[in-house]
N, C-alpha and C. Protein backbone atom coordinates (compact mmCIF):
# COMPACT_ATOMS: atom_id res chain seq x y z
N UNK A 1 99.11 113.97 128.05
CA UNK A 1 100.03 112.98 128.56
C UNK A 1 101.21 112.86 127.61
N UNK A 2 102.54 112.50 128.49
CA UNK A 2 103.58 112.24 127.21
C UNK A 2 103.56 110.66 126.95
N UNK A 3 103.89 110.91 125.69
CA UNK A 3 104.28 109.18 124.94
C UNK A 3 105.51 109.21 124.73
N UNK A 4 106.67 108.37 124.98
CA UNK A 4 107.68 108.10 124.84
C UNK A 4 107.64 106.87 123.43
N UNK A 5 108.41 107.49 122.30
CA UNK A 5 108.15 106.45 121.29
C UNK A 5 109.61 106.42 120.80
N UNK A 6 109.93 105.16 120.17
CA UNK A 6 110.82 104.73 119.23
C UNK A 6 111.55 105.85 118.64
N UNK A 7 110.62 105.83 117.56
CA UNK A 7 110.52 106.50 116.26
C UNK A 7 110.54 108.43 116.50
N UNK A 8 109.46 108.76 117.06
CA UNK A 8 109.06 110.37 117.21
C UNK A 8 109.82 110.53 118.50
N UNK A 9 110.55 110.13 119.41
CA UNK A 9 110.64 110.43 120.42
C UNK A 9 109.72 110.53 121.55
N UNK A 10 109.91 111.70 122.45
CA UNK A 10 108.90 111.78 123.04
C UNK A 10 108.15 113.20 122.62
N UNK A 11 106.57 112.73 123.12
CA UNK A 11 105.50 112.94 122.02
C UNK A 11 104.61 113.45 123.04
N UNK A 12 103.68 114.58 122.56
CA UNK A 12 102.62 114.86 123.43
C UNK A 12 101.31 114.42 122.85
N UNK A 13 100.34 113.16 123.89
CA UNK A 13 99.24 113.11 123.38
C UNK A 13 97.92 113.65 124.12
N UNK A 14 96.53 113.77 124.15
CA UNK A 14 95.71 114.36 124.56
C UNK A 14 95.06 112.82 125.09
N UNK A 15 94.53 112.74 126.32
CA UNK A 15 93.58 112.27 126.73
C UNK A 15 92.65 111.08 125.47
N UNK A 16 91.95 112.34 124.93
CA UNK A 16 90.79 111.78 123.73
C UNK A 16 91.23 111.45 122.74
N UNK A 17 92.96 110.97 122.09
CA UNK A 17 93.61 110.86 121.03
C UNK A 17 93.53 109.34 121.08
N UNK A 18 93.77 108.89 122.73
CA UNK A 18 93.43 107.32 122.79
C UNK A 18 92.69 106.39 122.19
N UNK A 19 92.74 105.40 121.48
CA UNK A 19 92.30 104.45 121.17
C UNK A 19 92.52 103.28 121.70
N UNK A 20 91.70 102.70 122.55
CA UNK A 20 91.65 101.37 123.20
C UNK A 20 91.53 100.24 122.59
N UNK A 21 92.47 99.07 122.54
CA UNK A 21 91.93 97.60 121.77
C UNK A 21 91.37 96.70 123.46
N UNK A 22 90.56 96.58 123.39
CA UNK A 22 90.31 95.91 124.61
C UNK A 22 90.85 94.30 124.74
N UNK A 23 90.96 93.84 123.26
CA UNK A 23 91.77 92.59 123.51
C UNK A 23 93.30 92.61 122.81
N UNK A 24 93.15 93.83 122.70
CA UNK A 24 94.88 93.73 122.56
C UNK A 24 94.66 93.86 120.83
N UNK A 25 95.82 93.58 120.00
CA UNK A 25 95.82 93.65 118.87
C UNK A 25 97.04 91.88 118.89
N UNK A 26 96.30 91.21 117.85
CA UNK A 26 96.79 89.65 118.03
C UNK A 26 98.81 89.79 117.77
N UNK A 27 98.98 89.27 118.72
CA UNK A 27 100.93 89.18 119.01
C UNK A 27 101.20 90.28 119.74
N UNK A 28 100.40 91.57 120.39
CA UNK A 28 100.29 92.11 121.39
C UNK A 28 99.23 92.05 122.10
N UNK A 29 98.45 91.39 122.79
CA UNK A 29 97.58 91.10 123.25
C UNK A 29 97.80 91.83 124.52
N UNK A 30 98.88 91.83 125.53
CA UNK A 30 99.61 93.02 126.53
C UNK A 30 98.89 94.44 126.61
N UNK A 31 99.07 94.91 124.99
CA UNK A 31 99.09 96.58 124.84
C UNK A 31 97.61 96.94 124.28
N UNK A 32 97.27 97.89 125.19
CA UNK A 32 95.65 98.13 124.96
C UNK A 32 95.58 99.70 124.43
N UNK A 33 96.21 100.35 124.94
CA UNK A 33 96.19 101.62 124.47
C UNK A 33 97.20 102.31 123.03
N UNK A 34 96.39 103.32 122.26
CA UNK A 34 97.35 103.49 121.15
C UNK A 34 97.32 104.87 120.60
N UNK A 35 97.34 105.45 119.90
CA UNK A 35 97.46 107.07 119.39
C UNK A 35 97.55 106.92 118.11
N UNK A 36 97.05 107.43 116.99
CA UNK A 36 97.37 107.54 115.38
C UNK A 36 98.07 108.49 115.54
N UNK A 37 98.95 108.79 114.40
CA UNK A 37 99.53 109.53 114.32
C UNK A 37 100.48 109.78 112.46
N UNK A 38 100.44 110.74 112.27
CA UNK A 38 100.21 111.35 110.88
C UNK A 38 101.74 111.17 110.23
N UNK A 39 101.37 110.46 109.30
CA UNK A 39 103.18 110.80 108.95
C UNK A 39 103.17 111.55 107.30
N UNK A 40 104.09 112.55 107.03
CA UNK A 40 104.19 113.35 106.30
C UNK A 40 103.25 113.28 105.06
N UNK A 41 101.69 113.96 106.06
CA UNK A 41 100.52 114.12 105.20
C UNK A 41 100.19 113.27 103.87
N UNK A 42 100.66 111.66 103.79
CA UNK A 42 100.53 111.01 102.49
C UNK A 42 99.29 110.11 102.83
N UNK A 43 99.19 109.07 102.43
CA UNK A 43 98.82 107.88 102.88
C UNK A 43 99.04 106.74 104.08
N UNK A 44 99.90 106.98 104.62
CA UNK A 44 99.91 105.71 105.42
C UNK A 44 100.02 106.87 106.76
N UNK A 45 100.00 106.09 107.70
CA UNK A 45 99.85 106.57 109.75
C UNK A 45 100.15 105.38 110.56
N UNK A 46 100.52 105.64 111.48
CA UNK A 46 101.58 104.96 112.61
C UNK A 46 100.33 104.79 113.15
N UNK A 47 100.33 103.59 113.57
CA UNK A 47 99.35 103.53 115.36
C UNK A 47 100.09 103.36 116.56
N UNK A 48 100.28 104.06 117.12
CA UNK A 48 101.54 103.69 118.02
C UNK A 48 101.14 103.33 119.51
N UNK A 49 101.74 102.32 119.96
CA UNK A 49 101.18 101.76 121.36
C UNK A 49 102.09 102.93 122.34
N UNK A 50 101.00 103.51 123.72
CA UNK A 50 101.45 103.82 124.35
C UNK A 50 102.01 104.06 125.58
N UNK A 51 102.18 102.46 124.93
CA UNK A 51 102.55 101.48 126.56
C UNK A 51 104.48 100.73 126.49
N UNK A 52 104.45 100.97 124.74
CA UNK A 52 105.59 100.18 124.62
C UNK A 52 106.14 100.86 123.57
N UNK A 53 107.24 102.07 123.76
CA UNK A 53 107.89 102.76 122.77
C UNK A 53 108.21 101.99 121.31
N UNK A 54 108.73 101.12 120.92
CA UNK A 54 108.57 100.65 119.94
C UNK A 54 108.12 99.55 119.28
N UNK A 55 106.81 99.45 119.74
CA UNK A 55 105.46 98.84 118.66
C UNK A 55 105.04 100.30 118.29
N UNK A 56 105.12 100.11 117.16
CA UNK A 56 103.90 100.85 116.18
C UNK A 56 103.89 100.45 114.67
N UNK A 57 102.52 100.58 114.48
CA UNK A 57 101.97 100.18 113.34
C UNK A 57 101.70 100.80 111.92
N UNK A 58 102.65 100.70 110.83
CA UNK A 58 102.17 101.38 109.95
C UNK A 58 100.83 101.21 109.23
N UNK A 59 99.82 102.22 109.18
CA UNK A 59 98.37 101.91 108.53
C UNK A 59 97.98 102.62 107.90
N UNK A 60 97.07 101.89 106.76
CA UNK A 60 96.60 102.79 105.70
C UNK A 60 94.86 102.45 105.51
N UNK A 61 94.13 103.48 104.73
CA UNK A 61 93.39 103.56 104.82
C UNK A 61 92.61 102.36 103.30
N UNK A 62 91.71 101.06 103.30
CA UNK A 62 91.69 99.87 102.09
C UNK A 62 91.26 101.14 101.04
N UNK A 63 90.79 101.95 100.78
CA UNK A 63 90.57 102.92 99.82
C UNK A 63 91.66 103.46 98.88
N UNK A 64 92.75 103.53 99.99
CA UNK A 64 94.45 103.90 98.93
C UNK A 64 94.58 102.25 98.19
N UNK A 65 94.07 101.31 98.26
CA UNK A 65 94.13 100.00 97.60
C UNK A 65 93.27 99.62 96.52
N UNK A 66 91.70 100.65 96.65
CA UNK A 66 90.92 100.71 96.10
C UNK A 66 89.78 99.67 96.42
N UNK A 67 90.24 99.07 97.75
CA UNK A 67 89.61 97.67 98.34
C UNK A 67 88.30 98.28 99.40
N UNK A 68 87.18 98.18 99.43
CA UNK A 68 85.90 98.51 100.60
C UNK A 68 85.63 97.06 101.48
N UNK A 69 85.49 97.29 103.14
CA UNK A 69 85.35 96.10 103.62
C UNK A 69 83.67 96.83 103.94
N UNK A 70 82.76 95.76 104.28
CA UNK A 70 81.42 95.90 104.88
C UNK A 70 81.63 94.82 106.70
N UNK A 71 81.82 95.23 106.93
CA UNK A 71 82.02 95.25 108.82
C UNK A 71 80.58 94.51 108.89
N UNK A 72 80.43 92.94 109.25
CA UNK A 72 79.07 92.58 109.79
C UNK A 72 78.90 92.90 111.69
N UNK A 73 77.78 93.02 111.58
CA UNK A 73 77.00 93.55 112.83
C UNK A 73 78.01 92.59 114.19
N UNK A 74 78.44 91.96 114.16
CA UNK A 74 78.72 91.08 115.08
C UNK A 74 80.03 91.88 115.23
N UNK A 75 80.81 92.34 114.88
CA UNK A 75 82.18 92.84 114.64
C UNK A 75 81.83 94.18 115.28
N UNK A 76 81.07 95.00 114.55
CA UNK A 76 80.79 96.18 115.11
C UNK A 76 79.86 96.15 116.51
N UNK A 77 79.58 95.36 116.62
CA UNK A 77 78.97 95.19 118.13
C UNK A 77 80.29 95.24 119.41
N UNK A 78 81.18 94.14 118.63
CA UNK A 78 82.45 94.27 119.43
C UNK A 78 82.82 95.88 120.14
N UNK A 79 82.79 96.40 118.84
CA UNK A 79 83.59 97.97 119.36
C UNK A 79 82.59 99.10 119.58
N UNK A 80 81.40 98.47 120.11
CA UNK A 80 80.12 99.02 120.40
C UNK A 80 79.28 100.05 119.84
N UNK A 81 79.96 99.69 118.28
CA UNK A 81 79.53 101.04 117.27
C UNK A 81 78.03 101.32 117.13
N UNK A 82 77.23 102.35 117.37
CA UNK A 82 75.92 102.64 117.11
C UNK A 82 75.85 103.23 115.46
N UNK A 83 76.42 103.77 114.95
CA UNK A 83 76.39 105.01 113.63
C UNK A 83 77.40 104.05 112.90
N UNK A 84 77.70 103.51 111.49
CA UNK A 84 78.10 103.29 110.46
C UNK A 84 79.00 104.54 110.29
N UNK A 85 78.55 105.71 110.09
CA UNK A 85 79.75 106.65 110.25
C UNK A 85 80.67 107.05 111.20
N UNK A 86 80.47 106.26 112.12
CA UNK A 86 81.34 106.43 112.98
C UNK A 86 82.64 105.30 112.73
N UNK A 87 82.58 104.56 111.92
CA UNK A 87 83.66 102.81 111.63
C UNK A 87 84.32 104.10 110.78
N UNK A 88 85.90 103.78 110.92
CA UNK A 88 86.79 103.69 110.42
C UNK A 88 87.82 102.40 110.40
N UNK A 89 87.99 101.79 109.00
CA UNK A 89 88.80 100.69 108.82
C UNK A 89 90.14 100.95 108.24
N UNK A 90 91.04 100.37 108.70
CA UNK A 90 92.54 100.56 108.36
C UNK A 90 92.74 99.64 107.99
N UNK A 91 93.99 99.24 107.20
CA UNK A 91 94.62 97.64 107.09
C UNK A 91 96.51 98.35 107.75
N UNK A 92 96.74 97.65 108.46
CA UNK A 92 98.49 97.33 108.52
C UNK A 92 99.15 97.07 107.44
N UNK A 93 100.21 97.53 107.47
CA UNK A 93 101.19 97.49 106.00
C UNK A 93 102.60 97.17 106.80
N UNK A 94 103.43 96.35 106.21
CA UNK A 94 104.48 95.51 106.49
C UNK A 94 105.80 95.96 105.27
N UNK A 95 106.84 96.64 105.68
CA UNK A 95 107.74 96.49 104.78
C UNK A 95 108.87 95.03 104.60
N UNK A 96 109.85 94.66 103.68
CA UNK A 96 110.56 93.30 103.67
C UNK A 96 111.17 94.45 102.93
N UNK A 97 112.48 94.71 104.13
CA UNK A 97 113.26 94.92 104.04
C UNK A 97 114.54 94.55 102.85
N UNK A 98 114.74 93.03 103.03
CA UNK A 98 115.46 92.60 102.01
C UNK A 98 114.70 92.99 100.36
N UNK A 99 113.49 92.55 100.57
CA UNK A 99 112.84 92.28 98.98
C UNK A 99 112.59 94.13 98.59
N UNK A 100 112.28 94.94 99.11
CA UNK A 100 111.57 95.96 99.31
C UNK A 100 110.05 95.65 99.05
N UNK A 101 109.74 94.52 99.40
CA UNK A 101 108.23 94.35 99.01
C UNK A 101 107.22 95.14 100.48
N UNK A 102 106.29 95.74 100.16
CA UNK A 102 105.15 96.40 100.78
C UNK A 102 103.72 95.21 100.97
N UNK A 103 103.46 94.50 102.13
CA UNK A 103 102.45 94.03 102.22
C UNK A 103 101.52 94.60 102.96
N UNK A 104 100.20 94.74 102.58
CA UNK A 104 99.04 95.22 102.62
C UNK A 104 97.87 94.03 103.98
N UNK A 105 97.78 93.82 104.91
CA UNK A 105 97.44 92.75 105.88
C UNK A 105 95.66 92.80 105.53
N UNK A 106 95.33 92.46 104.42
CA UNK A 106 94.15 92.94 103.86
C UNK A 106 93.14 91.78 104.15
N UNK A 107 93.76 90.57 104.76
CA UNK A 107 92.71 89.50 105.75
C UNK A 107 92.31 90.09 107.26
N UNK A 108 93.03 91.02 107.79
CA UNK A 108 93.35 91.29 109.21
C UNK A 108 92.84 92.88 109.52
N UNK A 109 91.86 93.38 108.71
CA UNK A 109 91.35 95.00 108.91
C UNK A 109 91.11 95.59 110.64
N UNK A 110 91.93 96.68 110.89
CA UNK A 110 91.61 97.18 111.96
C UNK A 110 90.57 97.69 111.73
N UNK A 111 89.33 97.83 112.75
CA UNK A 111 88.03 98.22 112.57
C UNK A 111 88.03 99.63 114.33
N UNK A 112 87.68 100.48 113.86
CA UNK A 112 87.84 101.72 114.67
C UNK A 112 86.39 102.20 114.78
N UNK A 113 85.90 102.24 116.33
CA UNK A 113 84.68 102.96 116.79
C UNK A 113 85.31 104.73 116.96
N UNK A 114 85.10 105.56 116.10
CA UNK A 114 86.20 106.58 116.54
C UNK A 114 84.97 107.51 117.23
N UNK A 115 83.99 107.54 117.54
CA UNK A 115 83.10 107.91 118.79
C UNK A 115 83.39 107.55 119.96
N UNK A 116 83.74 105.91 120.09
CA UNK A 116 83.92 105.57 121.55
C UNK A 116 85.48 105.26 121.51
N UNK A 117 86.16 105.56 120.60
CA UNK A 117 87.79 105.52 119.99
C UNK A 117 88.09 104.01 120.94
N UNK A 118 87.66 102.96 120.63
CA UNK A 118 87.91 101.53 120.39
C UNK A 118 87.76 100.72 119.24
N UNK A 119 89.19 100.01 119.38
CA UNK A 119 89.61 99.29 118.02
C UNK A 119 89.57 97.66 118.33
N UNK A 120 89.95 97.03 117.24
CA UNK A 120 89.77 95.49 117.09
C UNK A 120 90.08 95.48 115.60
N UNK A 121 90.88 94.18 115.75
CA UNK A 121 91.43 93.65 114.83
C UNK A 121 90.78 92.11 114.36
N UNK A 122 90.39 92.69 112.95
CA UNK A 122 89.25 91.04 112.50
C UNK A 122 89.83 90.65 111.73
N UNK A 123 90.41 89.15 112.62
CA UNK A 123 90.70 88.64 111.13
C UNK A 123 89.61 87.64 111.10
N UNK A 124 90.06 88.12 109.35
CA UNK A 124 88.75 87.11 108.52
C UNK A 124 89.26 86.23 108.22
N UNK A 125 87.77 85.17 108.29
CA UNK A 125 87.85 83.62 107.69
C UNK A 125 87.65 83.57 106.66
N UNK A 126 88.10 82.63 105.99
CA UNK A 126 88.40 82.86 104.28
C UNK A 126 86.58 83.10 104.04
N UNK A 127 85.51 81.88 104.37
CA UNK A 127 84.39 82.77 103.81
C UNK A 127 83.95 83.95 103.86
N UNK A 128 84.44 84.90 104.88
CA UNK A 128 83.95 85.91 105.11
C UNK A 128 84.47 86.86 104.21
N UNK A 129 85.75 86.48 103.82
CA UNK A 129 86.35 87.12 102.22
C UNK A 129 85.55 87.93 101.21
N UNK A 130 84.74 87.10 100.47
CA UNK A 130 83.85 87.10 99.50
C UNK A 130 82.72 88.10 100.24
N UNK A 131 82.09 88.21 101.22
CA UNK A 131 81.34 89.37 101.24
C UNK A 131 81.51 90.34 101.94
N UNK A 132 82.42 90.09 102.50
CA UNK A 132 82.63 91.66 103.49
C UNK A 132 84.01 92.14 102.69
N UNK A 133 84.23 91.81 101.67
CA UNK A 133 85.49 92.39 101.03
C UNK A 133 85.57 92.89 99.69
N UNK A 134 85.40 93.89 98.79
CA UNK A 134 85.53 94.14 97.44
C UNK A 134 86.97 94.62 97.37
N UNK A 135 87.40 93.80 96.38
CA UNK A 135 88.51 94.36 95.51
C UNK A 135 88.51 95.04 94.39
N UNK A 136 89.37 95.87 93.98
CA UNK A 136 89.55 95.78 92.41
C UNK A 136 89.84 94.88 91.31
N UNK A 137 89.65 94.65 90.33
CA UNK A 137 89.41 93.92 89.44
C UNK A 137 91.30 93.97 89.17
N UNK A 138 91.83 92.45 88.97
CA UNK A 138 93.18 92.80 88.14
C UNK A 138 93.43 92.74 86.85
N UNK A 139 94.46 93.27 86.65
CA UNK A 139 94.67 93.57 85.15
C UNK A 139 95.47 92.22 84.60
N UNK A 140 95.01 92.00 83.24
CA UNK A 140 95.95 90.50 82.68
C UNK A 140 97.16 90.93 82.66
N UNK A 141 98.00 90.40 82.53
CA UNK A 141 99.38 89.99 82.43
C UNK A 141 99.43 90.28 80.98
């Protein structure tokens, strides 16, 4: 199928490249369907909706942060995951333009069944912080 995008133009995707959010992703709740897509082999990837040429999402993988989330059963039930190896988690990354600051949406992890290629977006409640989230340790000042 073609994708008409923003950014890449228009784009050829496959059938099985789809990723479904069944409730939308929160402030698009509209757009259900999406495509990853690779940007110059580094760290970060576009999720790009392929319903609405320009939404797409820059995402990276909490590991380039050095951050591990643990996904409780209730979450992964959502995206009907059977296999632990099958979860892939992303976080969204936000540029500020003016500041050049890079934010990391590290309350809000996209959680990916990439067997049944359906996604969902959890955001966490601050308790859920503390155990489904490791950080790295920071350095003093």
């Amino acid at each position: 199928m073609q994708v008409d995008t923003s950014r890449f133009g228009l784009i050829e995707v496959e059938e099985k490249e789809l990723i479904t959010f069944p409730w939308g992703i929160p402030g698009f709740e509209n757009l259900k369907n999406f495509v990853l897509l690779e940007y110059k082999n580094g760290p970060f990837q576009w999720l790009q909706s392929t319903e609405q040429p320009g939404v797409a999402f820059v995402v990276c993988t909490p590991e380039f942060l050095g951050m591990t989330y643990s996904a409780p059963e209730a979450k992964k039930k959502l995206i009907g995951l059977k296999r632990d190896d099958d979860l892939v988690v992303l976080n969204i990354v936000s540029f500020n333009q003016e500041t050049k600051a890079i934010y990391f949406h590290v309350k809000s992890p996209l959680l990916f069944n990439v067997a049944a290629r359906v996604g969902y977006q959890w955001t966490m409640e601050t308790d859920e912080i503390k155990g489904h989230l490791t950080m790295p340790p920071v350095a003093p000042l």
